[in-house]
PDB file of N, CA and C in Angstrom:
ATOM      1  N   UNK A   1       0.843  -1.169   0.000  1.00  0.00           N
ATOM      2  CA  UNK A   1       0.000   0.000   0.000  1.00  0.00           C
ATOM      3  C   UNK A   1       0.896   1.242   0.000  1.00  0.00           C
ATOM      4  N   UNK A   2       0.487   2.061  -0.581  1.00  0.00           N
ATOM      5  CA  UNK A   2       1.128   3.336  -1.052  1.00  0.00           C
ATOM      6  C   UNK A   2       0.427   4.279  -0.672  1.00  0.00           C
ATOM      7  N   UNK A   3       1.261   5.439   0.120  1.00  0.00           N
ATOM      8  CA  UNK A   3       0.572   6.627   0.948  1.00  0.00           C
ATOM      9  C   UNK A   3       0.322   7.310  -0.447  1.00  0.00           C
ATOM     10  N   UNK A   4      -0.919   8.476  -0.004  1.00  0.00           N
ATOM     11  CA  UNK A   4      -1.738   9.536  -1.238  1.00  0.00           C
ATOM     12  C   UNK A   4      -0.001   9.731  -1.574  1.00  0.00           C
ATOM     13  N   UNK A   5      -0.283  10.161  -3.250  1.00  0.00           N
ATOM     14  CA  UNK A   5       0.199  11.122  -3.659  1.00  0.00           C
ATOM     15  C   UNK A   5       1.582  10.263  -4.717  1.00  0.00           C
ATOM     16  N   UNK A   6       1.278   8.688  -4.246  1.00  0.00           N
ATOM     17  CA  UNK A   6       2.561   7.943  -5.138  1.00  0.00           C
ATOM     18  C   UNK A   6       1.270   7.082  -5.595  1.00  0.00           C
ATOM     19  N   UNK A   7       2.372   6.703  -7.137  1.00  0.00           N
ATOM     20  CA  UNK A   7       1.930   5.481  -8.006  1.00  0.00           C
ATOM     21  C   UNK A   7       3.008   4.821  -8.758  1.00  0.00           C
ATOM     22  N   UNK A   8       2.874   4.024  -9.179  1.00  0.00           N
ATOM     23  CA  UNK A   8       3.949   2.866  -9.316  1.00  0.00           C
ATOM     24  C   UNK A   8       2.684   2.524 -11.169  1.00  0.00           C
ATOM     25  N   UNK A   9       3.835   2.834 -12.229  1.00  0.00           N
ATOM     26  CA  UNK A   9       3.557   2.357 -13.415  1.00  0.00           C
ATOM     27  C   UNK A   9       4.458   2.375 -14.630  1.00  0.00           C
ATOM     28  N   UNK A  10       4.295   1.685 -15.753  1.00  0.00           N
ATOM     29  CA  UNK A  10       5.233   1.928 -16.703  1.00  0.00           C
ATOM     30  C   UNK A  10       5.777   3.140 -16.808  1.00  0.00           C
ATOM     31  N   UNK A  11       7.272   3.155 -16.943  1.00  0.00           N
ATOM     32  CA  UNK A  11       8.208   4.149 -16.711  1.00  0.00           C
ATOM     33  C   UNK A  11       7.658   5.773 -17.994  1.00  0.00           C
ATOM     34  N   UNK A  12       7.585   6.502 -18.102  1.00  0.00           N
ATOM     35  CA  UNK A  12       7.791   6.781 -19.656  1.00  0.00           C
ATOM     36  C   UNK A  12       9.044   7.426 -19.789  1.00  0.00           C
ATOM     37  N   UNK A  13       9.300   7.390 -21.300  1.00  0.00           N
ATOM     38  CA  UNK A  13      10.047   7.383 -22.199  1.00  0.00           C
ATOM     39  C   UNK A  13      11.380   8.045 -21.935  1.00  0.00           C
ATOM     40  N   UNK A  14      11.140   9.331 -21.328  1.00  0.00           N
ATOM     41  CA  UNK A  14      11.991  10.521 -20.504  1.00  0.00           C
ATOM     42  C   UNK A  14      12.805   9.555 -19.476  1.00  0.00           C
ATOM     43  N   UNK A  15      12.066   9.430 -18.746  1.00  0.00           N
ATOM     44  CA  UNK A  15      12.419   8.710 -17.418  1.00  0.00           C
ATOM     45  C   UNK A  15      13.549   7.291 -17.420  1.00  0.00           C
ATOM     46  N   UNK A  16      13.915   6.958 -18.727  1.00  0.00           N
ATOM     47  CA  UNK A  16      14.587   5.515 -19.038  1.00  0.00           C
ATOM     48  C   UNK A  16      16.087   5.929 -19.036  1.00  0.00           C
ATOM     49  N   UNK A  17      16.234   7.062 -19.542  1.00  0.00           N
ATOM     50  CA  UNK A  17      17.344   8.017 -19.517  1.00  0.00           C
ATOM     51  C   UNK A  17      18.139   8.397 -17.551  1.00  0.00           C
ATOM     52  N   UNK A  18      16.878   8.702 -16.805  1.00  0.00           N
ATOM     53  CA  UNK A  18      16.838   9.153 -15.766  1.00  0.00           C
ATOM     54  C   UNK A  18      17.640   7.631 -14.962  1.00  0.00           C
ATOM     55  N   UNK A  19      17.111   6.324 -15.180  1.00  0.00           N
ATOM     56  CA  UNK A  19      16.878   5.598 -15.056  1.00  0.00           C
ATOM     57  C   UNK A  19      18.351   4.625 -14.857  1.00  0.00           C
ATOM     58  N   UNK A  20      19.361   4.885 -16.176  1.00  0.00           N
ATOM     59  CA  UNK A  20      20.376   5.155 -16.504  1.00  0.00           C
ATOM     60  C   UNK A  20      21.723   6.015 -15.822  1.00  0.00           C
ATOM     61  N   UNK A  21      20.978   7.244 -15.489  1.00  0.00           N
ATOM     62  CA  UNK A  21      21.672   7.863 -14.702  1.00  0.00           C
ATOM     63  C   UNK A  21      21.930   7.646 -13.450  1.00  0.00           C
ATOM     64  N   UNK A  22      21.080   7.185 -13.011  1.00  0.00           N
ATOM     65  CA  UNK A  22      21.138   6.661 -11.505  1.00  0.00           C
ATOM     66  C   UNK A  22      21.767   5.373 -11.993  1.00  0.00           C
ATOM     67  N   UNK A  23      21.754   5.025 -12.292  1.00  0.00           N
ATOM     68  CA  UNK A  23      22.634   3.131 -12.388  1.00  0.00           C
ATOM     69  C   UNK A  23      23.907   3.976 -12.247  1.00  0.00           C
ATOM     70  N   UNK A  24      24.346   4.897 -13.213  1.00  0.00           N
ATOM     71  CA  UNK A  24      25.713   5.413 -12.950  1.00  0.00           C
ATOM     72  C   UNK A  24      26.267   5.559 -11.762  1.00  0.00           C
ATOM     73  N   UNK A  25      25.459   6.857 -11.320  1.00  0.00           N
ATOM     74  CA  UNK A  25      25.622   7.386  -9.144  1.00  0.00           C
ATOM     75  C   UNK A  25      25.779   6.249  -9.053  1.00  0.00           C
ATOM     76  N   UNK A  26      24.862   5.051  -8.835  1.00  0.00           N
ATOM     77  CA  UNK A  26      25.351   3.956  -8.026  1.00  0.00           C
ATOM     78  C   UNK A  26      26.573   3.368  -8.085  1.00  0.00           C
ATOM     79  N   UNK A  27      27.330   3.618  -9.219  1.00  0.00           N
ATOM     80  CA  UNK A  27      28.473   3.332  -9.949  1.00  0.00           C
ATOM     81  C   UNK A  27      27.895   1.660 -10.279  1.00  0.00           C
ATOM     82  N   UNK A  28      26.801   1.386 -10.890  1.00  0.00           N
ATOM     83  CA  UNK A  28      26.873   0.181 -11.987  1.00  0.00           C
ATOM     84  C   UNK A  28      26.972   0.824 -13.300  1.00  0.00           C
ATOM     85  N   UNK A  29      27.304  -0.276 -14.063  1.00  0.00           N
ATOM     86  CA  UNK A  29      27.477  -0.119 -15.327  1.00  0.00           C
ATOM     87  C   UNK A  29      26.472  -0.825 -16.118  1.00  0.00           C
ATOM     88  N   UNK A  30      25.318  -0.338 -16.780  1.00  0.00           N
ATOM     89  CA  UNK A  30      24.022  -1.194 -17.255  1.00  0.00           C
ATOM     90  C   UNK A  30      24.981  -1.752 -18.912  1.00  0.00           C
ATOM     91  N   UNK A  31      25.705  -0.871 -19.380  1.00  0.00           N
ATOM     92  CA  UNK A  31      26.397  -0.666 -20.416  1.00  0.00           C
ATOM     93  C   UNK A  31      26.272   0.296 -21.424  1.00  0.00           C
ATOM     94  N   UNK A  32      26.668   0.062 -22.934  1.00  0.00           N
ATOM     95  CA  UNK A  32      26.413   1.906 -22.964  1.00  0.00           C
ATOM     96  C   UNK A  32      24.981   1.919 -23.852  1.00  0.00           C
ATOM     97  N   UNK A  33      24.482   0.660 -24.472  1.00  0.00           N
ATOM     98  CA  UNK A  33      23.225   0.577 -24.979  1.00  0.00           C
ATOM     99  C   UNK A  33      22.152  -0.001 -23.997  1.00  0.00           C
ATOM    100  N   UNK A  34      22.516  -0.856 -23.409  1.00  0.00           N
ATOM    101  CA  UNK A  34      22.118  -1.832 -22.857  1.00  0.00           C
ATOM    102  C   UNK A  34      20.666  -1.237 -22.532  1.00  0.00           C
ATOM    103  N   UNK A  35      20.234  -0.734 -21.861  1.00  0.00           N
ATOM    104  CA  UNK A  35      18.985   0.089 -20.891  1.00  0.00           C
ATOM    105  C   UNK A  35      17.986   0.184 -22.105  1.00  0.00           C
ATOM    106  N   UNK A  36      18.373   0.709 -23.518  1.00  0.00           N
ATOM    107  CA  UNK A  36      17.975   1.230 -24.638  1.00  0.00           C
ATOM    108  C   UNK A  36      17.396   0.188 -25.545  1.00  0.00           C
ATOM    109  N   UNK A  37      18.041  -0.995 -25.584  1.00  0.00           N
ATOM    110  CA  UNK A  37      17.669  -2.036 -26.163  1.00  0.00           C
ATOM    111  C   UNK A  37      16.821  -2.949 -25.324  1.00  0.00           C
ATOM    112  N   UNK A  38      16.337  -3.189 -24.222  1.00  0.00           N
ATOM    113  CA  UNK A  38      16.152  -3.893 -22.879  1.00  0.00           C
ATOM    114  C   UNK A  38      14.426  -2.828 -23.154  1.00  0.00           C
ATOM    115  N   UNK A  39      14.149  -1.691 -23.350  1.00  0.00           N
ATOM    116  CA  UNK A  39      13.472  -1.259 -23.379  1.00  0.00           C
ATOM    117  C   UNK A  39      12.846  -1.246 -24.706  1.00  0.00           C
ATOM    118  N   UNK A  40      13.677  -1.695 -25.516  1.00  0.00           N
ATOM    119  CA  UNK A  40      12.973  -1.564 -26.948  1.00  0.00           C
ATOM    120  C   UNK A  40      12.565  -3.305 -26.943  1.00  0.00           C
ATOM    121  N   UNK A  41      13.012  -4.770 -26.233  1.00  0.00           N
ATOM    122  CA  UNK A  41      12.942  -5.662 -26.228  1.00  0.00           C
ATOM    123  C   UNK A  41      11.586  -5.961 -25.351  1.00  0.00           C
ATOM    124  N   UNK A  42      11.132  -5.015 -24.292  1.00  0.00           N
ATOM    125  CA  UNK A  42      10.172  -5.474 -22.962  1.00  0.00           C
ATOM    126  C   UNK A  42       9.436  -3.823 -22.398  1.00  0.00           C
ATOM    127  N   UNK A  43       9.096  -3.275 -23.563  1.00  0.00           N
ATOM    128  CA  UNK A  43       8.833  -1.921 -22.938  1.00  0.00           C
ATOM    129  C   UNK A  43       7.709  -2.184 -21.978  1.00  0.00           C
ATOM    130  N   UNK A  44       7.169  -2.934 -21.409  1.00  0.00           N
ATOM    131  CA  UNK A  44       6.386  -2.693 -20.244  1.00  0.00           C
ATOM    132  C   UNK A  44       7.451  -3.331 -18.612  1.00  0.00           C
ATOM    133  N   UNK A  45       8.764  -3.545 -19.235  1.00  0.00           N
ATOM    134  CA  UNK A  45       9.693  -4.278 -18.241  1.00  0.00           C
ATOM    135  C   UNK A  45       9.938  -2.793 -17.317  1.00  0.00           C
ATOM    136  N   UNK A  46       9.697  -1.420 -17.697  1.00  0.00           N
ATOM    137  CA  UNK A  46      10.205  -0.359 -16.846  1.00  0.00           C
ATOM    138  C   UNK A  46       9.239  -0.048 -15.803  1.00  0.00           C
ATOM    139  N   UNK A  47       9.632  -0.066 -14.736  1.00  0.00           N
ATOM    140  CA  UNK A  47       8.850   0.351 -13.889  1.00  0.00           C
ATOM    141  C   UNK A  47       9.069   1.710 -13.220  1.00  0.00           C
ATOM    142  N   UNK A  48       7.950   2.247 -12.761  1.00  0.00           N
ATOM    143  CA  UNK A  48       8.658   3.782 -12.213  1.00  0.00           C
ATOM    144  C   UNK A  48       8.123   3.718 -10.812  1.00  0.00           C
ATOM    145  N   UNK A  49       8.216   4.153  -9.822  1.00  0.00           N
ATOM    146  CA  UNK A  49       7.848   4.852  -8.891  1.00  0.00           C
ATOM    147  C   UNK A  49       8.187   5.856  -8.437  1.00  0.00           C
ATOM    148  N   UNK A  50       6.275   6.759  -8.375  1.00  0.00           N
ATOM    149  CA  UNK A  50       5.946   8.384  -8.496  1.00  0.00           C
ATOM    150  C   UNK A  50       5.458   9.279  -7.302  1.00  0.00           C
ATOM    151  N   UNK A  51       5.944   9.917  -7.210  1.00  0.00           N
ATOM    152  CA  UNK A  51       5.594  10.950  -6.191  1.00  0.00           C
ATOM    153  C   UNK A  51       5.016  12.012  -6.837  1.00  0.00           C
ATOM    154  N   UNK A  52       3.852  12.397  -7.418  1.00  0.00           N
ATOM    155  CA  UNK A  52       2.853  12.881  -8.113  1.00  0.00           C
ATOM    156  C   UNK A  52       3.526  12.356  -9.230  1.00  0.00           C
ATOM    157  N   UNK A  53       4.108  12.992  -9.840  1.00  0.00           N
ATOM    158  CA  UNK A  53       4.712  12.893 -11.465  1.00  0.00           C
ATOM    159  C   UNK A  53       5.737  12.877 -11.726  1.00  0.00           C
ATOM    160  N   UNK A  54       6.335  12.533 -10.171  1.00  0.00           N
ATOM    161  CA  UNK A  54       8.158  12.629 -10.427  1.00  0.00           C
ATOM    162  C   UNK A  54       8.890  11.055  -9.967  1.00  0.00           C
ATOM    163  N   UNK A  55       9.626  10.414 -10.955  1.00  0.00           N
ATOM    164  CA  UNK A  55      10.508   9.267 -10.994  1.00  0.00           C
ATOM    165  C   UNK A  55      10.928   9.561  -9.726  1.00  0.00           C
ATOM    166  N   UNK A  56      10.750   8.713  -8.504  1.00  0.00           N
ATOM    167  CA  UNK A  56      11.745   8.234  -6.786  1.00  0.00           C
ATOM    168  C   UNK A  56      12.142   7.090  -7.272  1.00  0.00           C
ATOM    169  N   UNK A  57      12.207   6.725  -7.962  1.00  0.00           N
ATOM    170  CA  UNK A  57      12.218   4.927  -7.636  1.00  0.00           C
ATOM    171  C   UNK A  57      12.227   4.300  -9.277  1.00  0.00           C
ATOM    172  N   UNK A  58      12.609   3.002  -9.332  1.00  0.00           N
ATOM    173  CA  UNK A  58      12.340   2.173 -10.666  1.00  0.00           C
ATOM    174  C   UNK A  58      13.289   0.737 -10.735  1.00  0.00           C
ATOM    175  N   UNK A  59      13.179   0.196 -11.695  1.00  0.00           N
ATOM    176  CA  UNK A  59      13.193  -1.356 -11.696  1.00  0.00           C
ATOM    177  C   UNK A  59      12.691  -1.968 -13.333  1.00  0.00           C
ATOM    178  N   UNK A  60      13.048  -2.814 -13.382  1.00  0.00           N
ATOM    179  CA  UNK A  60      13.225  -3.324 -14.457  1.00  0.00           C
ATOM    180  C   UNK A  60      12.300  -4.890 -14.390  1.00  0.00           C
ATOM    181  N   UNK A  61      11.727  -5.634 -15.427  1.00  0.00           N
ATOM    182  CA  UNK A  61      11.271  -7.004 -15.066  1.00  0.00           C
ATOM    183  C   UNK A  61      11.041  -7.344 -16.098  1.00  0.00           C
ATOM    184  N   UNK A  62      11.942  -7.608 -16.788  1.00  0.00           N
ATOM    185  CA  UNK A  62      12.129  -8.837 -18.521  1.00  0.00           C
ATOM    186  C   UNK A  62      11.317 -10.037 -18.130  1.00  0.00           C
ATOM    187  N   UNK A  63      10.327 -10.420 -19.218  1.00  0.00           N
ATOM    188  CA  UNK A  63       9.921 -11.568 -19.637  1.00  0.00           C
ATOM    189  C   UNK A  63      10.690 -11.852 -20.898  1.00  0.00           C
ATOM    190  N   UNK A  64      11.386 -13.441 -20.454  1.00  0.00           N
ATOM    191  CA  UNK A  64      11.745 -13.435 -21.777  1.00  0.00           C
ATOM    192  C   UNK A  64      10.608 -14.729 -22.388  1.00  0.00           C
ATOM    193  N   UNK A  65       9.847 -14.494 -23.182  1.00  0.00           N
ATOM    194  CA  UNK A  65       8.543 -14.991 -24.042  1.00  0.00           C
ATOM    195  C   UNK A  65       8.014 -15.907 -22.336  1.00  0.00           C
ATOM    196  N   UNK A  66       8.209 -15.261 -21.344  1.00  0.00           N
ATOM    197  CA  UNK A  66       7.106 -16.283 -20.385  1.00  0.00           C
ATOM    198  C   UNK A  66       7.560 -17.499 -20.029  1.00  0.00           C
ATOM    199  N   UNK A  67       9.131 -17.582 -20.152  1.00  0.00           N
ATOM    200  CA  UNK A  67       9.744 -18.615 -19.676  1.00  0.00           C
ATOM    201  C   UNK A  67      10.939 -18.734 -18.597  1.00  0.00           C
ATOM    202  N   UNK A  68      10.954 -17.318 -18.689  1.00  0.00           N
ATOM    203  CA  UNK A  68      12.101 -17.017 -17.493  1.00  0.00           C
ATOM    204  C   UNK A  68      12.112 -15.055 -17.529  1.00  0.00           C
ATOM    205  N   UNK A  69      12.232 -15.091 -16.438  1.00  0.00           N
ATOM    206  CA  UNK A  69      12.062 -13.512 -15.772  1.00  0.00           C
ATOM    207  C   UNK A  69      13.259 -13.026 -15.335  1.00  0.00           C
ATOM    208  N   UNK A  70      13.795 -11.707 -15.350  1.00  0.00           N
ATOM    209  CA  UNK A  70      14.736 -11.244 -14.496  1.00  0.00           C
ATOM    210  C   UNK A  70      14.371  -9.702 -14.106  1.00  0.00           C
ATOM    211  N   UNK A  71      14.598  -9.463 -12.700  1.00  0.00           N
ATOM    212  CA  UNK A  71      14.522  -8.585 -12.613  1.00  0.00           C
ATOM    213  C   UNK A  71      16.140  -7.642 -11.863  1.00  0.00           C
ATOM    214  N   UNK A  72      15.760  -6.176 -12.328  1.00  0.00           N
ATOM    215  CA  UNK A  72      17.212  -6.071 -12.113  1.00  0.00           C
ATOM    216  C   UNK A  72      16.713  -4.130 -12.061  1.00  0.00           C
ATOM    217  N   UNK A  73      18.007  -3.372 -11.852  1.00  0.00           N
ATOM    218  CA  UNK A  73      17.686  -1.939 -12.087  1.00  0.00           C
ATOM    219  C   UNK A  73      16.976  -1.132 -10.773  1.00  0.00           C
ATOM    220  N   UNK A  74      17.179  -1.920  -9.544  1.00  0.00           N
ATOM    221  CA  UNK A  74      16.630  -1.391  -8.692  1.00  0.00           C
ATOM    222  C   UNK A  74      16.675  -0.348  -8.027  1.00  0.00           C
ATOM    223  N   UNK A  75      16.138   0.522  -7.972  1.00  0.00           N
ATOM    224  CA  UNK A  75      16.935   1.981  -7.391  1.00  0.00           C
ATOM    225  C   UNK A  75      15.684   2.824  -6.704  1.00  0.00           C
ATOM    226  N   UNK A  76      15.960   3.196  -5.570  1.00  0.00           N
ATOM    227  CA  UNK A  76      15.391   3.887  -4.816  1.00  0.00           C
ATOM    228  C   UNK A  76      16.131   5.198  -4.569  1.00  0.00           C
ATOM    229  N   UNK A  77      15.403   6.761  -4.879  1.00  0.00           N
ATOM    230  CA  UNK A  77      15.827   7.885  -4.707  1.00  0.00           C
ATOM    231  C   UNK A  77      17.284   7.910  -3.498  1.00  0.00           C
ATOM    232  N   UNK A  78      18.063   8.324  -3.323  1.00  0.00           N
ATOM    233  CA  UNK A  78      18.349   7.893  -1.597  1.00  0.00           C
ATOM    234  C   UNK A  78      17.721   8.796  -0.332  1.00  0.00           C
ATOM    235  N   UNK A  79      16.935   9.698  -0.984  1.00  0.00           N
ATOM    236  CA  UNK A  79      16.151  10.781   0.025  1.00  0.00           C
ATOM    237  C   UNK A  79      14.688   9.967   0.446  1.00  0.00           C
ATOM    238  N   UNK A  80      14.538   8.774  -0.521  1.00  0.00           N
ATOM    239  CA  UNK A  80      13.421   8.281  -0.141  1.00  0.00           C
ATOM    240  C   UNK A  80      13.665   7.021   0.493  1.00  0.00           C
ATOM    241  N   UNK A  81      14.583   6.440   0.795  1.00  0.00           N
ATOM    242  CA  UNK A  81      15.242   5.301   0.939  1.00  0.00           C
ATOM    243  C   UNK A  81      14.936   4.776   2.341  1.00  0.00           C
ATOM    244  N   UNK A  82      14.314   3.390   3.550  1.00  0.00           N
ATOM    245  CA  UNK A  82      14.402   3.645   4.672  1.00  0.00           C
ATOM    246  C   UNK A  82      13.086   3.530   5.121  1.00  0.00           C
ATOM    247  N   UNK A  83      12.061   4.328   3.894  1.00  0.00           N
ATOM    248  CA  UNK A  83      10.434   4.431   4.421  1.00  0.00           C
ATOM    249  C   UNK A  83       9.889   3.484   4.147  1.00  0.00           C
ATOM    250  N   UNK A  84      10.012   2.024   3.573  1.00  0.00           N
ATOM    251  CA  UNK A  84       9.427   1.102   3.103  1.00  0.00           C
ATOM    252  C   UNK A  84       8.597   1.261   1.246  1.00  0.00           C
ATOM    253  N   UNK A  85       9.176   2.491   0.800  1.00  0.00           N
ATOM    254  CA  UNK A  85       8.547   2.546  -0.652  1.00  0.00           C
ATOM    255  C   UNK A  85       9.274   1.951  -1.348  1.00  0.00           C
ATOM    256  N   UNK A  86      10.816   1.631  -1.660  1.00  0.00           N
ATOM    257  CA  UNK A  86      11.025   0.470  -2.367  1.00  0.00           C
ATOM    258  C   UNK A  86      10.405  -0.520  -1.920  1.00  0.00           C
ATOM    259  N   UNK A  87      10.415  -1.136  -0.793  1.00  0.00           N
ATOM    260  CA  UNK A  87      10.036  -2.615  -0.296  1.00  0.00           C
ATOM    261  C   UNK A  87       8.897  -2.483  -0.991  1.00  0.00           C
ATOM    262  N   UNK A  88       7.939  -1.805  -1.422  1.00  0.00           N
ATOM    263  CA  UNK A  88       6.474  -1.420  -2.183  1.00  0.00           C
ATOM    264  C   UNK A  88       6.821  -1.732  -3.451  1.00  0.00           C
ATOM    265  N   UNK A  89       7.605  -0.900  -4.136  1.00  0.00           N
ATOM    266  CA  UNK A  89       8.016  -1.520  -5.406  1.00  0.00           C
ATOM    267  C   UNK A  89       8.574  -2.476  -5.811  1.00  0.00           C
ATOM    268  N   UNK A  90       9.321  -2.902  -4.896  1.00  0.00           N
ATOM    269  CA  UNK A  90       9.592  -4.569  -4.999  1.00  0.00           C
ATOM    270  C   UNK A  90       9.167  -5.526  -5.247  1.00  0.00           C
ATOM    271  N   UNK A  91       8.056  -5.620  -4.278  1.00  0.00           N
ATOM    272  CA  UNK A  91       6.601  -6.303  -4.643  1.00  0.00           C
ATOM    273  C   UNK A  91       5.948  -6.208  -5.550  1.00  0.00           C
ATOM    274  N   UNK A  92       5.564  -5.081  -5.654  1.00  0.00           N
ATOM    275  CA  UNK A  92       4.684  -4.569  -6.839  1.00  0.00           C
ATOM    276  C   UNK A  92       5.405  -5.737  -8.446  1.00  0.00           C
ATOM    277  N   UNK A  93       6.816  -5.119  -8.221  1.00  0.00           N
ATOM    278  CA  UNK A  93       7.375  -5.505  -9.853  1.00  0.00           C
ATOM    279  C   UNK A  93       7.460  -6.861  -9.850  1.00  0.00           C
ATOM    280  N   UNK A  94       7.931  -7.981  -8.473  1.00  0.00           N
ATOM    281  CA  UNK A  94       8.157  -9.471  -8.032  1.00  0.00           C
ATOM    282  C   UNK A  94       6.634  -9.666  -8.394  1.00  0.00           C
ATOM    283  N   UNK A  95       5.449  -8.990  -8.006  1.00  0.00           N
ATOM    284  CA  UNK A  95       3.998  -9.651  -8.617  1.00  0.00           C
ATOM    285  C   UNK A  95       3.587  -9.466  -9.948  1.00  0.00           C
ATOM    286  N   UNK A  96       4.201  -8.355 -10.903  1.00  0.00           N
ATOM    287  CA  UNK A  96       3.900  -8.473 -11.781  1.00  0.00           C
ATOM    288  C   UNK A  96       4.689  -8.695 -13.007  1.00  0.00           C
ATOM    289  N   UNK A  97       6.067  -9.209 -12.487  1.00  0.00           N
ATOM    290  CA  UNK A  97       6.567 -10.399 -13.341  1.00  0.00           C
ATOM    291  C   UNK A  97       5.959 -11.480 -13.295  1.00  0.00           C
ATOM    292  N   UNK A  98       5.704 -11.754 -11.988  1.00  0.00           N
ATOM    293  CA  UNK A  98       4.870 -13.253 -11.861  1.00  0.00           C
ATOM    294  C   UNK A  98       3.678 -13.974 -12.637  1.00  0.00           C
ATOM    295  N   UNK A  99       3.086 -12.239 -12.950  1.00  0.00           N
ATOM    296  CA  UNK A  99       1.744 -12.537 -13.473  1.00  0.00           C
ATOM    297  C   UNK A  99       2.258 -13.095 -15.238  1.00  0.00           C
ATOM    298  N   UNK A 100       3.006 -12.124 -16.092  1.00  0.00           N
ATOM    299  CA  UNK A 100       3.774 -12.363 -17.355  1.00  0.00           C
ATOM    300  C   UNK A 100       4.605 -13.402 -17.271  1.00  0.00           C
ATOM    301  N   UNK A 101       4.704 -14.624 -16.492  1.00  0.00           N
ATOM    302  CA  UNK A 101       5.548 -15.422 -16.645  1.00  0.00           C
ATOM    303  C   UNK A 101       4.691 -16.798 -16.963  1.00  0.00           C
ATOM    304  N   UNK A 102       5.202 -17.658 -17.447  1.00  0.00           N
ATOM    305  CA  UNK A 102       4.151 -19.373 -16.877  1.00  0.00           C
ATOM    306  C   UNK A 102       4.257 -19.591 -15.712  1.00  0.00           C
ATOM    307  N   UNK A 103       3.705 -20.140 -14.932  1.00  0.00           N
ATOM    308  CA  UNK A 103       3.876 -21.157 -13.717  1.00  0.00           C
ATOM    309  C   UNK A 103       5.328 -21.464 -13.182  1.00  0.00           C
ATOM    310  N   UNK A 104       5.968 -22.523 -14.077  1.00  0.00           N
ATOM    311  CA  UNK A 104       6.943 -22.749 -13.372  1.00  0.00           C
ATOM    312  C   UNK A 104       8.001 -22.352 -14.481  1.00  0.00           C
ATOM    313  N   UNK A 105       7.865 -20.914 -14.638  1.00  0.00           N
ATOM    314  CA  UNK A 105       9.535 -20.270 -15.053  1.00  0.00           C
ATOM    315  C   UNK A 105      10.133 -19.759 -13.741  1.00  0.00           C
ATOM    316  N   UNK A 106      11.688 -19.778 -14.153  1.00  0.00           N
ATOM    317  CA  UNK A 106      11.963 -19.065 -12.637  1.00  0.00           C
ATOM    318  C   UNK A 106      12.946 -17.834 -13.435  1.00  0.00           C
ATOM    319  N   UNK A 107      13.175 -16.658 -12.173  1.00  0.00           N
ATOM    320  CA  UNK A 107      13.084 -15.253 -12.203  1.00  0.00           C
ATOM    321  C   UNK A 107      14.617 -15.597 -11.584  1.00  0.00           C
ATOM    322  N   UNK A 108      15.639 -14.814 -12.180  1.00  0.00           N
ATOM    323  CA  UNK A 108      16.659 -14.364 -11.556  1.00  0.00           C
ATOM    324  C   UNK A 108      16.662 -12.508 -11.330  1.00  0.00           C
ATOM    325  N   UNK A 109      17.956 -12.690 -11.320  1.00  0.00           N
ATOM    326  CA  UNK A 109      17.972 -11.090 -10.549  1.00  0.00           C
ATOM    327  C   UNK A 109      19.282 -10.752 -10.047  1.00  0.00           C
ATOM    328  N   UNK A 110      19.662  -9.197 -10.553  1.00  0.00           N
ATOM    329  CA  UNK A 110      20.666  -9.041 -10.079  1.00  0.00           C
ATOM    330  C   UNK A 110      20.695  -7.723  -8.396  1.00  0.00           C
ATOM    331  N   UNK A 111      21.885  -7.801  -7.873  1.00  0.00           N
ATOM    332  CA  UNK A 111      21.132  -6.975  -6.340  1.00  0.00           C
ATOM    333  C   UNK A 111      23.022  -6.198  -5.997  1.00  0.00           C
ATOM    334  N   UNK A 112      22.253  -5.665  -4.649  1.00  0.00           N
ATOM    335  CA  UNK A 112      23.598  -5.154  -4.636  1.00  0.00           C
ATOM    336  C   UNK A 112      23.749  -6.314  -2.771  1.00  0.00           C
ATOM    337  N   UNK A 113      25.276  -6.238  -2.332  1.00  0.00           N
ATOM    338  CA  UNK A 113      24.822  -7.213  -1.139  1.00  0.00           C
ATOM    339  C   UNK A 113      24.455  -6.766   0.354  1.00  0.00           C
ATOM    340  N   UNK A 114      24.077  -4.933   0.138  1.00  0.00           N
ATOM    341  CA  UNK A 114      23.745  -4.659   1.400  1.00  0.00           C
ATOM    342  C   UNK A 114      22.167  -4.944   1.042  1.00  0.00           C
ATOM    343  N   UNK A 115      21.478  -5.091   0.286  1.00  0.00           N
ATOM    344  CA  UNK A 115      20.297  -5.769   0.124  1.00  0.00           C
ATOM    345  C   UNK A 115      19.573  -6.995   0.352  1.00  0.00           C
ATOM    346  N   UNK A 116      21.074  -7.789   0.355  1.00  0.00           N
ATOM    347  CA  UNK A 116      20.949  -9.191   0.460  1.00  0.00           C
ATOM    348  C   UNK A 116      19.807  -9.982   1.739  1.00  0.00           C
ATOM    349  N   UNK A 117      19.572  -9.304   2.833  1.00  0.00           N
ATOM    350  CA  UNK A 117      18.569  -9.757   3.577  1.00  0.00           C
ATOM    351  C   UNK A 117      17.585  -9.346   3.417  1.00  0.00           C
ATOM    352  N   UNK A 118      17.150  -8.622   2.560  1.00  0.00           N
ATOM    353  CA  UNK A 118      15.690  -8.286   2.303  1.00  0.00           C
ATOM    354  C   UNK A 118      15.671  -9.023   0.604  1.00  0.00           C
ATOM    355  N   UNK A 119      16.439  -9.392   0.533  1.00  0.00           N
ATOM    356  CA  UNK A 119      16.156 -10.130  -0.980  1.00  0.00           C
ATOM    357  C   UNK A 119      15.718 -11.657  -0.542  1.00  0.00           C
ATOM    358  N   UNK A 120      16.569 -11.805   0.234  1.00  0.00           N
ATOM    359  CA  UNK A 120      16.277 -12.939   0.718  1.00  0.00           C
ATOM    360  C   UNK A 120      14.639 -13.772   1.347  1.00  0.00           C
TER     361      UNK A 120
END
């Protein structure tokens, strides 16, 4: 559940760029197309989370044809970080890969390892 004033939906178009940039700050490297093609391969794979109309948050969740999932790109503002709204988007994107997948495909994922107990 999400307090007034956030929503969680396909990223748009602007925002994939944004999206990118923050992978940088974090110092990952998505690569130098990579984000661009990933979006032209699964454009409903971007996820955003909004604080009226502004990108805090986002994530990624490839179907590849419904046989295996990955999700990856996780990033929480760091001003928003702490309040439980990633843990919101987490879910959100872990349920709706689930839904685009078959039954028994399984979902990898890449993380960073101070995450590692809440991934877990």
């Amino acid at each position: 559940m999400l307090p007034d004033g956030f929503s969680i939906a396909v990223m748009h178009n602007e925002e994939v760029q944004l999206l990118n940039d923050w992978a940088n700050t974090e110092g990952w490297n998505p690569g130098l197309s990579d984000i661009h093609i990933a979006r032209d391969f699964d454009f409903d794979a971007f996820i955003a989370l909004r604080q009226n109309n502004e990108m805090i948050g986002s994530g990624t969740i490839i179907s590849y044809a419904g046989l295996f999932g990955f999700m990856g790109l996780f990033i929480v503002r760091p001003d928003f970080r702490g309040v439980g709204l990633g843990a919101s988007l987490w879910h959100y994107r872990r349920d709706l890969l689930k839904s685009r997948l078959e039954p028994s495909a399984a979902i990898g994922m890449d993380g960073v390892f101070t995450m590692a107990p809440f991934y877990e």
